[in-house]
C-alpha atoms as a PDB file:
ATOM      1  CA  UNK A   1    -149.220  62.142 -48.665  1.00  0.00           C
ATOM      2  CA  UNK A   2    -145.860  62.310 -46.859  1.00  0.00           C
ATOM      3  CA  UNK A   3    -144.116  59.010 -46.234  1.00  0.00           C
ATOM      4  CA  UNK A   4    -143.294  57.685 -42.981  1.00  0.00           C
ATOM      5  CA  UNK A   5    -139.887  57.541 -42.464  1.00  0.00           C
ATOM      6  CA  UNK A   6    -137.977  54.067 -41.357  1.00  0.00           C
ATOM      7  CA  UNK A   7    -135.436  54.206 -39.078  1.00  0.00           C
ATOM      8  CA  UNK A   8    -133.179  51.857 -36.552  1.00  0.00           C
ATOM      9  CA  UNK A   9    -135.326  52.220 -33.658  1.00  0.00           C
ATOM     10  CA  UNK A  10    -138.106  49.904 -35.570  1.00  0.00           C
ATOM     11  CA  UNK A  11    -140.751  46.897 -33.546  1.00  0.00           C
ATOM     12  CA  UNK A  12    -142.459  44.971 -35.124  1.00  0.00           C
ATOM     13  CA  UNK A  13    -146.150  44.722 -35.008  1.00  0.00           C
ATOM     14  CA  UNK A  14    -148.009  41.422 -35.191  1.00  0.00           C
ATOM     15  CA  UNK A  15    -151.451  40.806 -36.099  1.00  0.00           C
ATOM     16  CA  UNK A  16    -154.351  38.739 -37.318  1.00  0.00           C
ATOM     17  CA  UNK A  17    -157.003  40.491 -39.955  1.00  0.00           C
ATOM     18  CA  UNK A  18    -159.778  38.775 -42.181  1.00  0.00           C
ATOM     19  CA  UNK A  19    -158.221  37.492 -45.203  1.00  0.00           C
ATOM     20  CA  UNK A  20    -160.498  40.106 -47.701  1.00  0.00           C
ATOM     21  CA  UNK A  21    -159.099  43.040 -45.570  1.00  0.00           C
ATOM     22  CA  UNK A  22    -155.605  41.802 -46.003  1.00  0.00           C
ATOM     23  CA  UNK A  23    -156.142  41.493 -50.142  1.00  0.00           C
ATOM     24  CA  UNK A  24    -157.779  45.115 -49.712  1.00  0.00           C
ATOM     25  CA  UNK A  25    -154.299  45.995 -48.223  1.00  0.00           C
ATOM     26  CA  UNK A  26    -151.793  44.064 -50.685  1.00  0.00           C
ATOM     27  CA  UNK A  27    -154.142  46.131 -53.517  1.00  0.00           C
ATOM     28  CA  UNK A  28    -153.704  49.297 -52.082  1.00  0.00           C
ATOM     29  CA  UNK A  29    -150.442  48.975 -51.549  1.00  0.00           C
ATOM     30  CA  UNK A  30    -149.868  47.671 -55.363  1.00  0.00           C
ATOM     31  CA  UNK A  31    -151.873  50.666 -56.334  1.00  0.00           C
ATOM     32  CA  UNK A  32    -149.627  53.420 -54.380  1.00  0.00           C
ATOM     33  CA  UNK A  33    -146.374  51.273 -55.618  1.00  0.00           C
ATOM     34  CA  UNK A  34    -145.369  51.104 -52.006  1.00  0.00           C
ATOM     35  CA  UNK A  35    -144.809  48.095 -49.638  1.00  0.00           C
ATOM     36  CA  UNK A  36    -147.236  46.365 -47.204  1.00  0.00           C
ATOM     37  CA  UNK A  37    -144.929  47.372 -44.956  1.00  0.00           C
ATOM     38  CA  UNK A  38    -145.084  51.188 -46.111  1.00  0.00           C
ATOM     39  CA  UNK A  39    -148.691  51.215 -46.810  1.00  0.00           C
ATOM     40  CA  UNK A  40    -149.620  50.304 -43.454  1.00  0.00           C
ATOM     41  CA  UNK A  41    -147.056  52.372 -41.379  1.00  0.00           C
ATOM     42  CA  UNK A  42    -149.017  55.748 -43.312  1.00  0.00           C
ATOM     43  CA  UNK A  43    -152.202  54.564 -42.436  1.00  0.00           C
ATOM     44  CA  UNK A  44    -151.874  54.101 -39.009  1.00  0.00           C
ATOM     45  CA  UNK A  45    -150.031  57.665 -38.899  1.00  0.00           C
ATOM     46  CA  UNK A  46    -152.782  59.416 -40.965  1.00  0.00           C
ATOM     47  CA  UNK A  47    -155.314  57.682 -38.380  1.00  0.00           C
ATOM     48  CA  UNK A  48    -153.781  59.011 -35.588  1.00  0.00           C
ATOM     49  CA  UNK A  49    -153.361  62.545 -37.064  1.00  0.00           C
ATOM     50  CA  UNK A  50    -157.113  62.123 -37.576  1.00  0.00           C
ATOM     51  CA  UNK A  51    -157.557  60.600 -33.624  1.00  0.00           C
ATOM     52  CA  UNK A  52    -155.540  63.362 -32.117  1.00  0.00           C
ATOM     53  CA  UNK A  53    -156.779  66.467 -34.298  1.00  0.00           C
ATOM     54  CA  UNK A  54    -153.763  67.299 -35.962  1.00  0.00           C
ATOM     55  CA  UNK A  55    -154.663  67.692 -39.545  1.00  0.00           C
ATOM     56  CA  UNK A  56    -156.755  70.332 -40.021  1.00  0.00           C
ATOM     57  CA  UNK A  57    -157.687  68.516 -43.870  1.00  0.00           C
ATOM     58  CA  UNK A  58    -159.032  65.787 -42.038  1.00  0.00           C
ATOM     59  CA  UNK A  59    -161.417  66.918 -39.006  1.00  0.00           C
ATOM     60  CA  UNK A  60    -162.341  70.459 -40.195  1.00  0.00           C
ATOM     61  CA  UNK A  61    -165.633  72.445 -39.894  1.00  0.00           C
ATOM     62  CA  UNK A  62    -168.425  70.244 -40.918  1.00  0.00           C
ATOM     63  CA  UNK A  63    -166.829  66.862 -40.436  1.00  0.00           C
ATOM     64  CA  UNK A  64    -167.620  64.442 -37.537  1.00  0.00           C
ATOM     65  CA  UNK A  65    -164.605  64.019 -34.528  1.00  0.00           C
ATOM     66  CA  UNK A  66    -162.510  61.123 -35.431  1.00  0.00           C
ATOM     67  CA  UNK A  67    -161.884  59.746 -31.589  1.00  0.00           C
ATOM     68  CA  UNK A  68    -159.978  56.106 -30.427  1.00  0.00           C
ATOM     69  CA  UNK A  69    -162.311  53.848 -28.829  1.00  0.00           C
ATOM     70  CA  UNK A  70    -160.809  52.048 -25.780  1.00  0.00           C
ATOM     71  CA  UNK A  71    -162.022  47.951 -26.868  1.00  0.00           C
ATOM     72  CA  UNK A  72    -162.841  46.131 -23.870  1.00  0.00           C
ATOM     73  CA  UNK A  73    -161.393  42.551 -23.404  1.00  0.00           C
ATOM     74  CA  UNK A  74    -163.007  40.037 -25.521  1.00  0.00           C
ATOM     75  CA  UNK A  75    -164.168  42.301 -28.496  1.00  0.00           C
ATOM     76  CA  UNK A  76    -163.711  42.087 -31.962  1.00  0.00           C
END
């Protein structure tokens, strides 16, 4: 998978997850021998690929339309 590139223009994104997911994360990242940091920056990318149709590996013939759900205020 093709790493996302850092550059100067970075923000910084904060949020809160359930403690188990975060692990999850830390351990995949270990695995891949990336950072947090790294790990998550992919993810997001390769789940927007996936929202926007862009990689035909990922939402080809046969598989179910990845699509972004719009949360309404007050959901989890």
């Amino acid at each position: 998978m093709a790493r996302v590139q850092f550059d100067r223009s970075l923000v910084q994104l904060a949020t809160r997850i359930p403690r188990g997911l975060h692990r999850a994360v830390k351990l995949a990242a270990l695995a891949d021998e990336v950072t947090v940091r790294e790990w998550v920056a992919d993810a997001l990318a390769v789940y927007l690929r996936r929202c926007r149709g862009t990689n035909a590996n990922e939402s080809g013939p046969g598989r179910a339309p990845v699509t972004a759900t719009k949360r309404t205020r007050g959901a989890a």
